[in-house]
C-alpha atoms as a PDB file:
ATOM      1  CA  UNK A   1      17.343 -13.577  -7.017  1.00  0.00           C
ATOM      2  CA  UNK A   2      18.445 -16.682  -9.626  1.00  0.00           C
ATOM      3  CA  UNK A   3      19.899 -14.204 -12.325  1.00  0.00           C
ATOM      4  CA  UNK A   4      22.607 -16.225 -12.866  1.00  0.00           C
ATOM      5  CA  UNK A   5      20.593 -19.434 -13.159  1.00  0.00           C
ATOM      6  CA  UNK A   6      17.790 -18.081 -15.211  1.00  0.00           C
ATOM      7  CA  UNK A   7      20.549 -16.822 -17.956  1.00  0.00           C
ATOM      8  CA  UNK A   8      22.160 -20.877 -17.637  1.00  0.00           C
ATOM      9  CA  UNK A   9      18.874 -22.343 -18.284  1.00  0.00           C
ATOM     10  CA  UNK A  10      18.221 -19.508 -21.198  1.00  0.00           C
ATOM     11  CA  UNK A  11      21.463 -20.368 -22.722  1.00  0.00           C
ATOM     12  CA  UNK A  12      21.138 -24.036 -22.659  1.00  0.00           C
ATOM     13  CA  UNK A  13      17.873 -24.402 -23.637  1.00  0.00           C
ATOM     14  CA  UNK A  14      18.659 -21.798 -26.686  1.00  0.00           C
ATOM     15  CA  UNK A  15      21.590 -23.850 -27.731  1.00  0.00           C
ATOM     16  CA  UNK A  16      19.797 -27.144 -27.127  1.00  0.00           C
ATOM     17  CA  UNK A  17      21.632 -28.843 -24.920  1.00  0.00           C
ATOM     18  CA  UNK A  18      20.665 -30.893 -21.996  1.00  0.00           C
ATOM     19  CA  UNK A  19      22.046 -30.217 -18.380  1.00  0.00           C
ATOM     20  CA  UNK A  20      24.336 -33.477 -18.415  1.00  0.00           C
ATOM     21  CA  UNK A  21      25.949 -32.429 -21.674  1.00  0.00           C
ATOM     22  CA  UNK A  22      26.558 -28.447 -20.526  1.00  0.00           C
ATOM     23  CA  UNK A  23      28.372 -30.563 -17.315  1.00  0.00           C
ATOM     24  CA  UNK A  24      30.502 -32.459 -19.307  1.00  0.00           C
ATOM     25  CA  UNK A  25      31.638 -30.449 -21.442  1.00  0.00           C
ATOM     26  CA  UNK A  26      32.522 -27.809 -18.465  1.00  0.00           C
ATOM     27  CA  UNK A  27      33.551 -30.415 -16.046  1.00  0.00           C
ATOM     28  CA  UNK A  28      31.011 -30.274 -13.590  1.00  0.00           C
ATOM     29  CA  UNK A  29      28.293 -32.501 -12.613  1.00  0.00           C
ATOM     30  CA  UNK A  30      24.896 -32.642 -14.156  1.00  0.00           C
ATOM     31  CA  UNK A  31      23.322 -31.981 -10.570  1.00  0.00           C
ATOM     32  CA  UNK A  32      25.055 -28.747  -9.883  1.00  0.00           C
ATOM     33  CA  UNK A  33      24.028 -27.199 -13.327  1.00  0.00           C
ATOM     34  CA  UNK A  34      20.551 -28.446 -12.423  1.00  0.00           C
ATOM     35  CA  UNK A  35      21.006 -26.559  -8.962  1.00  0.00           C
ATOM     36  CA  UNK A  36      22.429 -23.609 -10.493  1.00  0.00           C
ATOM     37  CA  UNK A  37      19.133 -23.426 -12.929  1.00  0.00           C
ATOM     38  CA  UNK A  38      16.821 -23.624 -10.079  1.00  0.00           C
ATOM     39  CA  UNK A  39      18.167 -21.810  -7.558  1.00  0.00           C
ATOM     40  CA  UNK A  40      19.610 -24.068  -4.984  1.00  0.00           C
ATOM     41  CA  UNK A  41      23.464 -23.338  -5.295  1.00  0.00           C
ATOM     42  CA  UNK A  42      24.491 -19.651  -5.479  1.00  0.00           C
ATOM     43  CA  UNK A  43      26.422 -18.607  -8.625  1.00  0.00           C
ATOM     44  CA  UNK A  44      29.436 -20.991  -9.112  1.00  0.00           C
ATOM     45  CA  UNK A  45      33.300 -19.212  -8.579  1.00  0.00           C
ATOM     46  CA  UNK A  46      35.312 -17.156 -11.364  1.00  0.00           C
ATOM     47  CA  UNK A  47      36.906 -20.561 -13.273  1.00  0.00           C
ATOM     48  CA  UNK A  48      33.382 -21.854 -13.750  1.00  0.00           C
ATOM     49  CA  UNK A  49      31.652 -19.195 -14.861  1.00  0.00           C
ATOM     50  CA  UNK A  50      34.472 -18.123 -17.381  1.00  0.00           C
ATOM     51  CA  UNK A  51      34.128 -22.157 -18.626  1.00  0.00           C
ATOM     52  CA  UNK A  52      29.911 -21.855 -19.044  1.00  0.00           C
ATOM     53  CA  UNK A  53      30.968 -18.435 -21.252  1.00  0.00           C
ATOM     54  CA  UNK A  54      33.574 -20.489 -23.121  1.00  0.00           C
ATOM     55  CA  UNK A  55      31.055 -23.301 -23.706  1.00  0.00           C
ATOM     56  CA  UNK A  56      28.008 -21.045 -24.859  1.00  0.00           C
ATOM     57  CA  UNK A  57      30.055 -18.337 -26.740  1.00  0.00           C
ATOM     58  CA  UNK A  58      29.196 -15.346 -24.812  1.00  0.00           C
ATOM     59  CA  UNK A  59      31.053 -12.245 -23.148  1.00  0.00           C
ATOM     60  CA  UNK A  60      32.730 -13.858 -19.766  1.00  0.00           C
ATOM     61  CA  UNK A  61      32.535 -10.219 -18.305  1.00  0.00           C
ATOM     62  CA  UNK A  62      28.889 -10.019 -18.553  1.00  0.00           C
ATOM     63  CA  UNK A  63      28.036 -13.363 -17.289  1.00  0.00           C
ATOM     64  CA  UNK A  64      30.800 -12.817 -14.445  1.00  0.00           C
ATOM     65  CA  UNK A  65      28.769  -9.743 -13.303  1.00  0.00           C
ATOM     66  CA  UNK A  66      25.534 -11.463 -13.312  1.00  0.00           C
ATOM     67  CA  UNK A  67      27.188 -13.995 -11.383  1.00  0.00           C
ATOM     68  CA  UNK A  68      28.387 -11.793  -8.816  1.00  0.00           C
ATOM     69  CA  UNK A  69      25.307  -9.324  -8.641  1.00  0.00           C
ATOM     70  CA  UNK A  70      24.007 -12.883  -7.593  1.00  0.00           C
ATOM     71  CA  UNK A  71      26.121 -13.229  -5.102  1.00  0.00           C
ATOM     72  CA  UNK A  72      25.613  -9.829  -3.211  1.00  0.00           C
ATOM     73  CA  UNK A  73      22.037 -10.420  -3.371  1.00  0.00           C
ATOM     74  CA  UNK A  74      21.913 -13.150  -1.101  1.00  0.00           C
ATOM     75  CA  UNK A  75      24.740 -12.016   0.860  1.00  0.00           C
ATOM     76  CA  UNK A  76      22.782  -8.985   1.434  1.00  0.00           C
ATOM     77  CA  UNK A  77      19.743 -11.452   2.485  1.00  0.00           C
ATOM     78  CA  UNK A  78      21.608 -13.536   4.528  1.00  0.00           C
ATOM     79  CA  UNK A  79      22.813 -10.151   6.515  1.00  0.00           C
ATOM     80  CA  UNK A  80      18.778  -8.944   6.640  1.00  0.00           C
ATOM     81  CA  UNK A  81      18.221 -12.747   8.048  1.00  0.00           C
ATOM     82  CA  UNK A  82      16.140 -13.580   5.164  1.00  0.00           C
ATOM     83  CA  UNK A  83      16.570 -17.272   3.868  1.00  0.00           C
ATOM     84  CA  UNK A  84      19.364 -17.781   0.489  1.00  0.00           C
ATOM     85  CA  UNK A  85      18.652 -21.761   0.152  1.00  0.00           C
ATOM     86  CA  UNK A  86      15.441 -22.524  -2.201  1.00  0.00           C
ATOM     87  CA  UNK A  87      14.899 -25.455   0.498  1.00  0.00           C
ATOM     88  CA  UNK A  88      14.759 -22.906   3.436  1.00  0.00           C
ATOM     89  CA  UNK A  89      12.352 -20.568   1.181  1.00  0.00           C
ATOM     90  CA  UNK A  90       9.915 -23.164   1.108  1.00  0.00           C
ATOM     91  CA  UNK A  91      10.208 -24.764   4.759  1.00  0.00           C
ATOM     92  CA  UNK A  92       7.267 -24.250   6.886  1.00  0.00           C
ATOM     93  CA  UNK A  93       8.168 -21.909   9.447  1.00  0.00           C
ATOM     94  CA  UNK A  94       8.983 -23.759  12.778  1.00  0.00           C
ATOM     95  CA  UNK A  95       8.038 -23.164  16.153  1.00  0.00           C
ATOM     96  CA  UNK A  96      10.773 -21.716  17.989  1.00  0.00           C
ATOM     97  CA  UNK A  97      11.374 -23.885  21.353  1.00  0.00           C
ATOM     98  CA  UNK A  98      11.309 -22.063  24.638  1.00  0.00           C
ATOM     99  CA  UNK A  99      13.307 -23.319  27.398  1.00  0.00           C
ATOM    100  CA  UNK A 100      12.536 -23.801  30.476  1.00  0.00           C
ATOM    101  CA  UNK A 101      12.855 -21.230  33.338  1.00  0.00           C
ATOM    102  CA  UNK A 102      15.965 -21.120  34.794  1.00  0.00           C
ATOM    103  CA  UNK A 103      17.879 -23.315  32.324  1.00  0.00           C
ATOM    104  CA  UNK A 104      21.183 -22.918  30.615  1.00  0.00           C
ATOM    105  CA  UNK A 105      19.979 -20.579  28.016  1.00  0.00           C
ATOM    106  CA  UNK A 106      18.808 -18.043  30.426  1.00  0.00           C
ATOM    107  CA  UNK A 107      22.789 -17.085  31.278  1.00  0.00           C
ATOM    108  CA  UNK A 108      23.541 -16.684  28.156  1.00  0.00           C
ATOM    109  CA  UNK A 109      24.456 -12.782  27.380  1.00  0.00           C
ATOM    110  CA  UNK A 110      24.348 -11.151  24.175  1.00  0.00           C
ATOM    111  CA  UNK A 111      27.356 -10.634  22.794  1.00  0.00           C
ATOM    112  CA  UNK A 112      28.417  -7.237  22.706  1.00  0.00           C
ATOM    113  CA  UNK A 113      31.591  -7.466  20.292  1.00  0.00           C
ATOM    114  CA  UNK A 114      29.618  -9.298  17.858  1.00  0.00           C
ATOM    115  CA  UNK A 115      26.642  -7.191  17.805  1.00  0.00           C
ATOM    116  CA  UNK A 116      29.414  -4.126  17.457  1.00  0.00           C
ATOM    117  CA  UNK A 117      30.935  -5.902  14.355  1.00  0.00           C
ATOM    118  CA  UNK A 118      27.169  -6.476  12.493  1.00  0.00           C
ATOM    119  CA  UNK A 119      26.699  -3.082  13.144  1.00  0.00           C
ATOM    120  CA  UNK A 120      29.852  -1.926  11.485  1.00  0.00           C
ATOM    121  CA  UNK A 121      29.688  -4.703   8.883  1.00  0.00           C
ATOM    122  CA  UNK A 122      25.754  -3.146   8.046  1.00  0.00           C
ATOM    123  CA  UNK A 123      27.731   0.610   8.063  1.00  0.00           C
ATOM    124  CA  UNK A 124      30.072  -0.519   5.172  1.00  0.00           C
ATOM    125  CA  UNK A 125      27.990  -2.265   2.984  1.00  0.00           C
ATOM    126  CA  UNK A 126      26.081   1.174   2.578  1.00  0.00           C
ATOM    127  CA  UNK A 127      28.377   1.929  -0.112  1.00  0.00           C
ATOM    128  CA  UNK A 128      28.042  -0.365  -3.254  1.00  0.00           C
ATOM    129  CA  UNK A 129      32.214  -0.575  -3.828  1.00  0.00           C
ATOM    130  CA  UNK A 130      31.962  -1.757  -0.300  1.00  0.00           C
ATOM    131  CA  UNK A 131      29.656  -4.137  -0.731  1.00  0.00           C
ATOM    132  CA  UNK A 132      31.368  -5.409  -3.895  1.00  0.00           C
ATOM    133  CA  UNK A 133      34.776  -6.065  -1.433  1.00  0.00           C
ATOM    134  CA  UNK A 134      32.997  -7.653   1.052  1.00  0.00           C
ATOM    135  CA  UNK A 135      30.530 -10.093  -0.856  1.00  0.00           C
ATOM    136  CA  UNK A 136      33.922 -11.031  -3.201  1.00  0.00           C
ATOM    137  CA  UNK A 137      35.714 -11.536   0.069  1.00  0.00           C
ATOM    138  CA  UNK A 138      32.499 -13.688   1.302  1.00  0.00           C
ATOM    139  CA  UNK A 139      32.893 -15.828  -1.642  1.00  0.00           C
ATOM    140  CA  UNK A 140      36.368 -16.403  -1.673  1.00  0.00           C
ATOM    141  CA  UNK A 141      36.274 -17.164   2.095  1.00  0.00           C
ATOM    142  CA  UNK A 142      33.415 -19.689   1.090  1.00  0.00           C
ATOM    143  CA  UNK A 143      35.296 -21.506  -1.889  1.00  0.00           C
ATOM    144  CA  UNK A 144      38.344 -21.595   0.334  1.00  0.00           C
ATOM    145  CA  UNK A 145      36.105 -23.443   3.151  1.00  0.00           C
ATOM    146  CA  UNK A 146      34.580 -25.672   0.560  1.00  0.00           C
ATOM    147  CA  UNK A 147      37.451 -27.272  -0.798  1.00  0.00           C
ATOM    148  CA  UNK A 148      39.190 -27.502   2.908  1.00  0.00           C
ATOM    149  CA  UNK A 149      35.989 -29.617   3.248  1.00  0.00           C
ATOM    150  CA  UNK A 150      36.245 -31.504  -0.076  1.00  0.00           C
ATOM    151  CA  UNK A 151      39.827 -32.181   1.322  1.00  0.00           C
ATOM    152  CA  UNK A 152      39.219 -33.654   4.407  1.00  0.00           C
ATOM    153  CA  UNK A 153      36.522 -35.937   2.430  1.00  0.00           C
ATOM    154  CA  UNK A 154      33.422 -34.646   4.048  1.00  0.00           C
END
């Protein structure tokens, strides 16, 4: 599931550079290229990945479509329920806790327009254009999200 990250790490380590210089000189910090090598952070947006082909010399095209075969991957995952975080992967699976009889949880309905819009969601990402929309969608939703966070400093 790490393409992208495997083809970093091959990259670096074939032009000899260490993970705090590739960050520098892309403008990132050492720690995300570290978690982009091993798996923890998803494939970085369009304006880094274009800067890491700069950097090492290669076709931007190519390492864009690694980057966003990536991407569907675990957005695919994530829709099958399967863990996308490396720290999730290895968790110990936890005991689910069961509530007590008659507590709040037992009113609790499923939700019938949600389970309707999985359902339609899973229909469309049967074709792989589809899929392609979607996941890019997914990501620009998530870098949007992200830097409304970084914004409000948390």
């Amino acid at each position: 599931m790490n393409l992208f990250g495997q083809r970093l790490r091959e990259l670096r380590e074939a032009a000899g550079f260490s993970q705090s210089a590739v960050a520098d000189s892309v403008g990132i910090s050492g720690t995300y290229v570290c978690a982009l090598e091993n798996g923890r952070k998803p494939a970085p947006p369009h304006a880094v990945v274009f800067a890491f082909a700069s950097f090492f010399d290669v076709d931007p095209d190519g390492l864009w479509e690694l980057a966003c075969t990536e991407r569907r991957e675990r957005l695919l995952a994530r829709l099958d329920g399967e863990p996308t975080s490396l720290r999730l992967r290895r968790a110990p699976a936890r005991r689910a806790e069961v509530p007590p009889p008659g507590g709040p949880l037992t009113d609790v309905k499923p939700n019938a327009q949600l389970e309707s819009a999985i359902q339609a969601i899973r229909e469309a990402l049967t074709n792989d254009e589809e899929r392609a929309k979607f996941g890019h969608a997914l990501s620009l939703l998530g870098e949007a999200l992200t830097e409304d966070k970084e914004k409000r400093g948390r």
